[in-house]
C-alpha atoms as a PDB file:
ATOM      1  CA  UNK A   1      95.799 129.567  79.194  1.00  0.00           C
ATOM      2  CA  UNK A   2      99.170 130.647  79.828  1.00  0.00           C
ATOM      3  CA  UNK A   3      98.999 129.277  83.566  1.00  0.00           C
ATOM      4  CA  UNK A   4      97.622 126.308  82.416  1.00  0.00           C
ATOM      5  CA  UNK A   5     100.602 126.150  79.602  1.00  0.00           C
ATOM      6  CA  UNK A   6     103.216 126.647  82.595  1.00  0.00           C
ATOM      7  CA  UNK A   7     101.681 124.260  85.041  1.00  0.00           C
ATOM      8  CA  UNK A   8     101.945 121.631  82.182  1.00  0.00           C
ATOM      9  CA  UNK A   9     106.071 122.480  81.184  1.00  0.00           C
ATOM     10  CA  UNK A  10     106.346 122.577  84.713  1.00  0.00           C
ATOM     11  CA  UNK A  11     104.810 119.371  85.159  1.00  0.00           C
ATOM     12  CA  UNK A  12     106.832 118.092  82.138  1.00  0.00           C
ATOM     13  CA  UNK A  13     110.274 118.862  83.669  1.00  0.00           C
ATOM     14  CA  UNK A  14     109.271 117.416  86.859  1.00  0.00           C
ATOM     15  CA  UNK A  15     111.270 114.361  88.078  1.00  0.00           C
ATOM     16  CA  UNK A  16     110.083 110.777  87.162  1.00  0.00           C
ATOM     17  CA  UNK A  17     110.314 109.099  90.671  1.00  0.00           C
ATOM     18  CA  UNK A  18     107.550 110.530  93.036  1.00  0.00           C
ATOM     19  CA  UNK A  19     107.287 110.157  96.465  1.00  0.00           C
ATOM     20  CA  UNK A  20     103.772 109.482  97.959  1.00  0.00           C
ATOM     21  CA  UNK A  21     102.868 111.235 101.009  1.00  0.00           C
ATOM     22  CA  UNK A  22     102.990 110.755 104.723  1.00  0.00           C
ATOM     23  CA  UNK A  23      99.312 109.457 104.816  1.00  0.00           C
ATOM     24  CA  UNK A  24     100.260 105.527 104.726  1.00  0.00           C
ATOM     25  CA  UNK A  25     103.538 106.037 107.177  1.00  0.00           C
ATOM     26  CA  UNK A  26     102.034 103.712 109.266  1.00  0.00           C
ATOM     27  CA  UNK A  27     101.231 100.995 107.142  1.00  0.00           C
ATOM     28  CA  UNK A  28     103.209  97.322 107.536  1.00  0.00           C
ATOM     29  CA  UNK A  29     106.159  97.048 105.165  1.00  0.00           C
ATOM     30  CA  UNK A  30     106.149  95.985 101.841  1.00  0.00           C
ATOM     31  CA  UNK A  31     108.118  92.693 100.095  1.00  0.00           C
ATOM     32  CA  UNK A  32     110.887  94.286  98.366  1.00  0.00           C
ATOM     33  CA  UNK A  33     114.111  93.032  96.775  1.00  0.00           C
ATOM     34  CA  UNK A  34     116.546  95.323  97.029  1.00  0.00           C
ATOM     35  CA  UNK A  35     114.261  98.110  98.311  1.00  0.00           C
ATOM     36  CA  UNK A  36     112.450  97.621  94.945  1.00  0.00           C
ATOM     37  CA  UNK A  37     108.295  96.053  95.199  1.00  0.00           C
ATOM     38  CA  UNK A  38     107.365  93.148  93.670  1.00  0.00           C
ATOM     39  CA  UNK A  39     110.385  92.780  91.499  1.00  0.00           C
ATOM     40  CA  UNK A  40     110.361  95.671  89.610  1.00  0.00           C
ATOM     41  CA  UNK A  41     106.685  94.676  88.084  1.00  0.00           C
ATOM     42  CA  UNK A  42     103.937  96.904  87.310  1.00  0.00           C
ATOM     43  CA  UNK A  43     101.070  96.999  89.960  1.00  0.00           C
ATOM     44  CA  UNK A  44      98.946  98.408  87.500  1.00  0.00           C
ATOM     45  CA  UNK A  45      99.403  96.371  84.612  1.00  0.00           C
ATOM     46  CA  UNK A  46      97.908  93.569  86.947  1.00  0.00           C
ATOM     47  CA  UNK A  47      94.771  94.906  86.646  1.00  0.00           C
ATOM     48  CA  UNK A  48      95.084  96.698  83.218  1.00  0.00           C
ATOM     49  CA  UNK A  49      97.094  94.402  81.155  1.00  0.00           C
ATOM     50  CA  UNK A  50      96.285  91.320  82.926  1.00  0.00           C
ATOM     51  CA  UNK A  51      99.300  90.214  83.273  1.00  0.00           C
ATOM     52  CA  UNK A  52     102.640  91.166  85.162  1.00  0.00           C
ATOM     53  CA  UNK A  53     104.565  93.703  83.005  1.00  0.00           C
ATOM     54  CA  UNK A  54     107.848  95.094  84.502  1.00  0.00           C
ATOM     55  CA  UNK A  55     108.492  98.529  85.513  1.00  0.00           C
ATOM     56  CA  UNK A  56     111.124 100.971  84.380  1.00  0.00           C
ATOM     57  CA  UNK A  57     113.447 102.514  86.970  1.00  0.00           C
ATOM     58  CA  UNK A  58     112.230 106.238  84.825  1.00  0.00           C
ATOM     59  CA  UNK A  59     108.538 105.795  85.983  1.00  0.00           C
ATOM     60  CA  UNK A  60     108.847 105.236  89.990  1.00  0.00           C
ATOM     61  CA  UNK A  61     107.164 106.026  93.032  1.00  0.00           C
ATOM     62  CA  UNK A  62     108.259 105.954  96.762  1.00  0.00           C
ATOM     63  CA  UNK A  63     105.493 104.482  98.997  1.00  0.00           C
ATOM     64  CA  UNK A  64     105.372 102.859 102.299  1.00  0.00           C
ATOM     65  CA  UNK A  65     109.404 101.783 102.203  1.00  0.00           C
ATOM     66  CA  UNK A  66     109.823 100.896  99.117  1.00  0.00           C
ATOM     67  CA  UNK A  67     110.331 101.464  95.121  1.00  0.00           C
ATOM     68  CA  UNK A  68     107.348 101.144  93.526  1.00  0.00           C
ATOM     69  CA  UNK A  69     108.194 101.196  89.354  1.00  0.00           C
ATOM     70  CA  UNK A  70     105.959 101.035  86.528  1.00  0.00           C
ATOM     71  CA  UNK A  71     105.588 100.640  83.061  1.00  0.00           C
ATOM     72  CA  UNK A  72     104.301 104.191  82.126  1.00  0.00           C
ATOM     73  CA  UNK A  73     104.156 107.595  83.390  1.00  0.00           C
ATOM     74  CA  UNK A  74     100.103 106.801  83.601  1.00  0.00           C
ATOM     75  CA  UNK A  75     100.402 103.769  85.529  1.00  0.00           C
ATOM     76  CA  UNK A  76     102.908 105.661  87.653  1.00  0.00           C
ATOM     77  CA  UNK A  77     100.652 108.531  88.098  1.00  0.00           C
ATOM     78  CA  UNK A  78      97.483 106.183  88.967  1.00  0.00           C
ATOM     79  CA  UNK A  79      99.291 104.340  91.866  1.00  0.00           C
ATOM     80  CA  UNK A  80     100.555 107.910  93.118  1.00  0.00           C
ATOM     81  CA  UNK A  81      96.963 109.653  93.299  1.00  0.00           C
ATOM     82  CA  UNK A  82      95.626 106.179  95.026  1.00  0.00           C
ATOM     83  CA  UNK A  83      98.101 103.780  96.195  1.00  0.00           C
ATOM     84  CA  UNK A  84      95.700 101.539  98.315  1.00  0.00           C
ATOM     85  CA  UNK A  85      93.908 100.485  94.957  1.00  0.00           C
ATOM     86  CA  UNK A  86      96.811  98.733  93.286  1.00  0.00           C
ATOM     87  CA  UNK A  87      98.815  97.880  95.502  1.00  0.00           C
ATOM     88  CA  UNK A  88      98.995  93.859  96.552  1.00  0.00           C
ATOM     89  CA  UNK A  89      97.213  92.984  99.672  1.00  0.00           C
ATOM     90  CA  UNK A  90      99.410  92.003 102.882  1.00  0.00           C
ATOM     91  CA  UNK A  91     102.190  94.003 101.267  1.00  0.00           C
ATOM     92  CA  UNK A  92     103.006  91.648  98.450  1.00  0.00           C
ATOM     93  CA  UNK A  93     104.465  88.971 100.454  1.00  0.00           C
ATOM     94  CA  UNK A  94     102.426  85.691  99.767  1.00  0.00           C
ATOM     95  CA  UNK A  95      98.948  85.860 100.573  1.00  0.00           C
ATOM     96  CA  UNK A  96      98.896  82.112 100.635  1.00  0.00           C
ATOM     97  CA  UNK A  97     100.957  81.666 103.660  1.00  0.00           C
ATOM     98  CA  UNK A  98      99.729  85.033 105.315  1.00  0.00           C
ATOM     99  CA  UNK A  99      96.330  82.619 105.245  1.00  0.00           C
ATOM    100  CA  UNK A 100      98.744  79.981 107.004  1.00  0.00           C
ATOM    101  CA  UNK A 101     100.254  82.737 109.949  1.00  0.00           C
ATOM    102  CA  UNK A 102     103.777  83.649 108.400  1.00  0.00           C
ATOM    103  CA  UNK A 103     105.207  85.171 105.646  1.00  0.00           C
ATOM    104  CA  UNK A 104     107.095  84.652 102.571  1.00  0.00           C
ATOM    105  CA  UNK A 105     108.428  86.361  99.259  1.00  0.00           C
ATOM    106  CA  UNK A 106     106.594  86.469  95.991  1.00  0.00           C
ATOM    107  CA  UNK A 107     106.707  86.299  92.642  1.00  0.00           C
ATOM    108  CA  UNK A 108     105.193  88.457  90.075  1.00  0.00           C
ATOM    109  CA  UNK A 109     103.908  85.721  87.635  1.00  0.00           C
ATOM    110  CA  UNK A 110     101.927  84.162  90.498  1.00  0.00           C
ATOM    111  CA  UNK A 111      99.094  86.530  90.820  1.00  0.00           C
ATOM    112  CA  UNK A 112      95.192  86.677  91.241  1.00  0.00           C
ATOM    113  CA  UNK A 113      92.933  89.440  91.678  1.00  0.00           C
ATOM    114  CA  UNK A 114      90.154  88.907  93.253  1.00  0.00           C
ATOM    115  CA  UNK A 115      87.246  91.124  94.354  1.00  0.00           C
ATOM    116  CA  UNK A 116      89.381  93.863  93.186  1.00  0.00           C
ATOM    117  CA  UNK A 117      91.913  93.192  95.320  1.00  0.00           C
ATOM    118  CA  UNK A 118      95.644  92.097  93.815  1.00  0.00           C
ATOM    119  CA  UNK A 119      96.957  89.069  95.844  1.00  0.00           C
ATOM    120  CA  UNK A 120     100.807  87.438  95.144  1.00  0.00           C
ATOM    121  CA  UNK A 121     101.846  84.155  95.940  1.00  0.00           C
ATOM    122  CA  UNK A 122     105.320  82.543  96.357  1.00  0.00           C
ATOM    123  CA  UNK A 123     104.731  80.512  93.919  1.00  0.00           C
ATOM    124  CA  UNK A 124     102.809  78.770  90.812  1.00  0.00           C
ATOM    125  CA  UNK A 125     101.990  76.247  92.730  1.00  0.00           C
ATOM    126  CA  UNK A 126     101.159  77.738  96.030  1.00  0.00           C
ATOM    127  CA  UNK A 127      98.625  79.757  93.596  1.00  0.00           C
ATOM    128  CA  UNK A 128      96.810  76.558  92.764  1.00  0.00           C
ATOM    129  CA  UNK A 129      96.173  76.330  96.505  1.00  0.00           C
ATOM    130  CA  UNK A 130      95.109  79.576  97.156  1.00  0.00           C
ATOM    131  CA  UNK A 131      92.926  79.816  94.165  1.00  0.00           C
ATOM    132  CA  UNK A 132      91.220  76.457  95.502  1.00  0.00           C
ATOM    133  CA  UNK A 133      89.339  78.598  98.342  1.00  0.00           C
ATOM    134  CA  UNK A 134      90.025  82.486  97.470  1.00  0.00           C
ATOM    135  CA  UNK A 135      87.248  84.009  99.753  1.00  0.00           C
ATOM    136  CA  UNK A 136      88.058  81.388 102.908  1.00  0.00           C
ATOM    137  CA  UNK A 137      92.312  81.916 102.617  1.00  0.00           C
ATOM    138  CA  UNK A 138      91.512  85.922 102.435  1.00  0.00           C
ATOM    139  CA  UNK A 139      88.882  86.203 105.863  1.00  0.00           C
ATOM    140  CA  UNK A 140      92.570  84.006 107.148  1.00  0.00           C
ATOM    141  CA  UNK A 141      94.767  86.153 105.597  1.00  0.00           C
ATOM    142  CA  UNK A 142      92.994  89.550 106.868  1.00  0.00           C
ATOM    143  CA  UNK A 143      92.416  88.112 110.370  1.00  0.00           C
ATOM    144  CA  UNK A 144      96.275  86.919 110.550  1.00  0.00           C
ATOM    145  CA  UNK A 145      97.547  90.375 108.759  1.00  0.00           C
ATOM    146  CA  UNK A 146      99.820  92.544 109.803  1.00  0.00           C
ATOM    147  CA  UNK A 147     100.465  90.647 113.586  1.00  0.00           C
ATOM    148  CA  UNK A 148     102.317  88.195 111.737  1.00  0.00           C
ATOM    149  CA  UNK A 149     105.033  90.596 110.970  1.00  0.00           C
ATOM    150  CA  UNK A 150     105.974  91.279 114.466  1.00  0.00           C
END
């Protein structure tokens, strides 16, 4: 008990921002506005909330290049342990035009998930188009992902 006791302070008086490991080094970039993913909102809350909630700069995580925050030390502490399963596919940026061969910036409030996978688009209305033929824009998105970075 007393280990467990000073594992937990320990824990307790860690820092709030953790830094995911090495493992996804290689992966493609991320969107990110001043270094900071999806605009500050909640990957999480996507899929818990259902909804985009914003992050605070006290619960944050370090992945793949950029500033992940959330809205909890729980959602932060989810994304850490499995960053793959909340985090939007081709990086955040719009998964409309990835279908379409380039890339563009997001934002939060245009979302879908959709076979448990959280897509962004860049915009309402560029939602409306993706949502029109979800399964036939992602086999385009996939097949056009990450070459259309370079």
């Amino acid at each position: 008990m007393i280990r467990r006791r000073t594992a937990l302070t320990l824990l307790a008086a860690a820092p709030l921002s953790l830094q995911v490991g090495a493992a996804f080094a290689s992966s493609p970039p991320v969107f990110a506005s001043a270094g900071v993913a999806i605009n500050g909102t909640d990957p999480v809350a996507y899929f818990d909330a259902g909804e985009p909630v914003a992050g605070q700069a006290g619960y944050a995580v370090d992945w793949n290049g950029a500033r992940w925050l959330f809205s909890s030390a729980v959602n932060r502490d989810r994304f850490a342990a499995d960053p793959m399963a909340f985090a939007p596919a081709y990086g955040g940026y719009c998964a409309w035009a990835a279908s379409r061969g380039y890339v563009a910036e997001t934002v939060p409030e245009a979302w879908t998930i959709h076979a448990g996978r959280l897509f962004l688009n860049a915009s309402l209305r560029i939602r409306r188009r993706w949502e029109r033929d979800i399964p036939g824009n992602v086999a385009l998105a996939d097949a056009n992902w990450p070459a259309i970075l370079g």
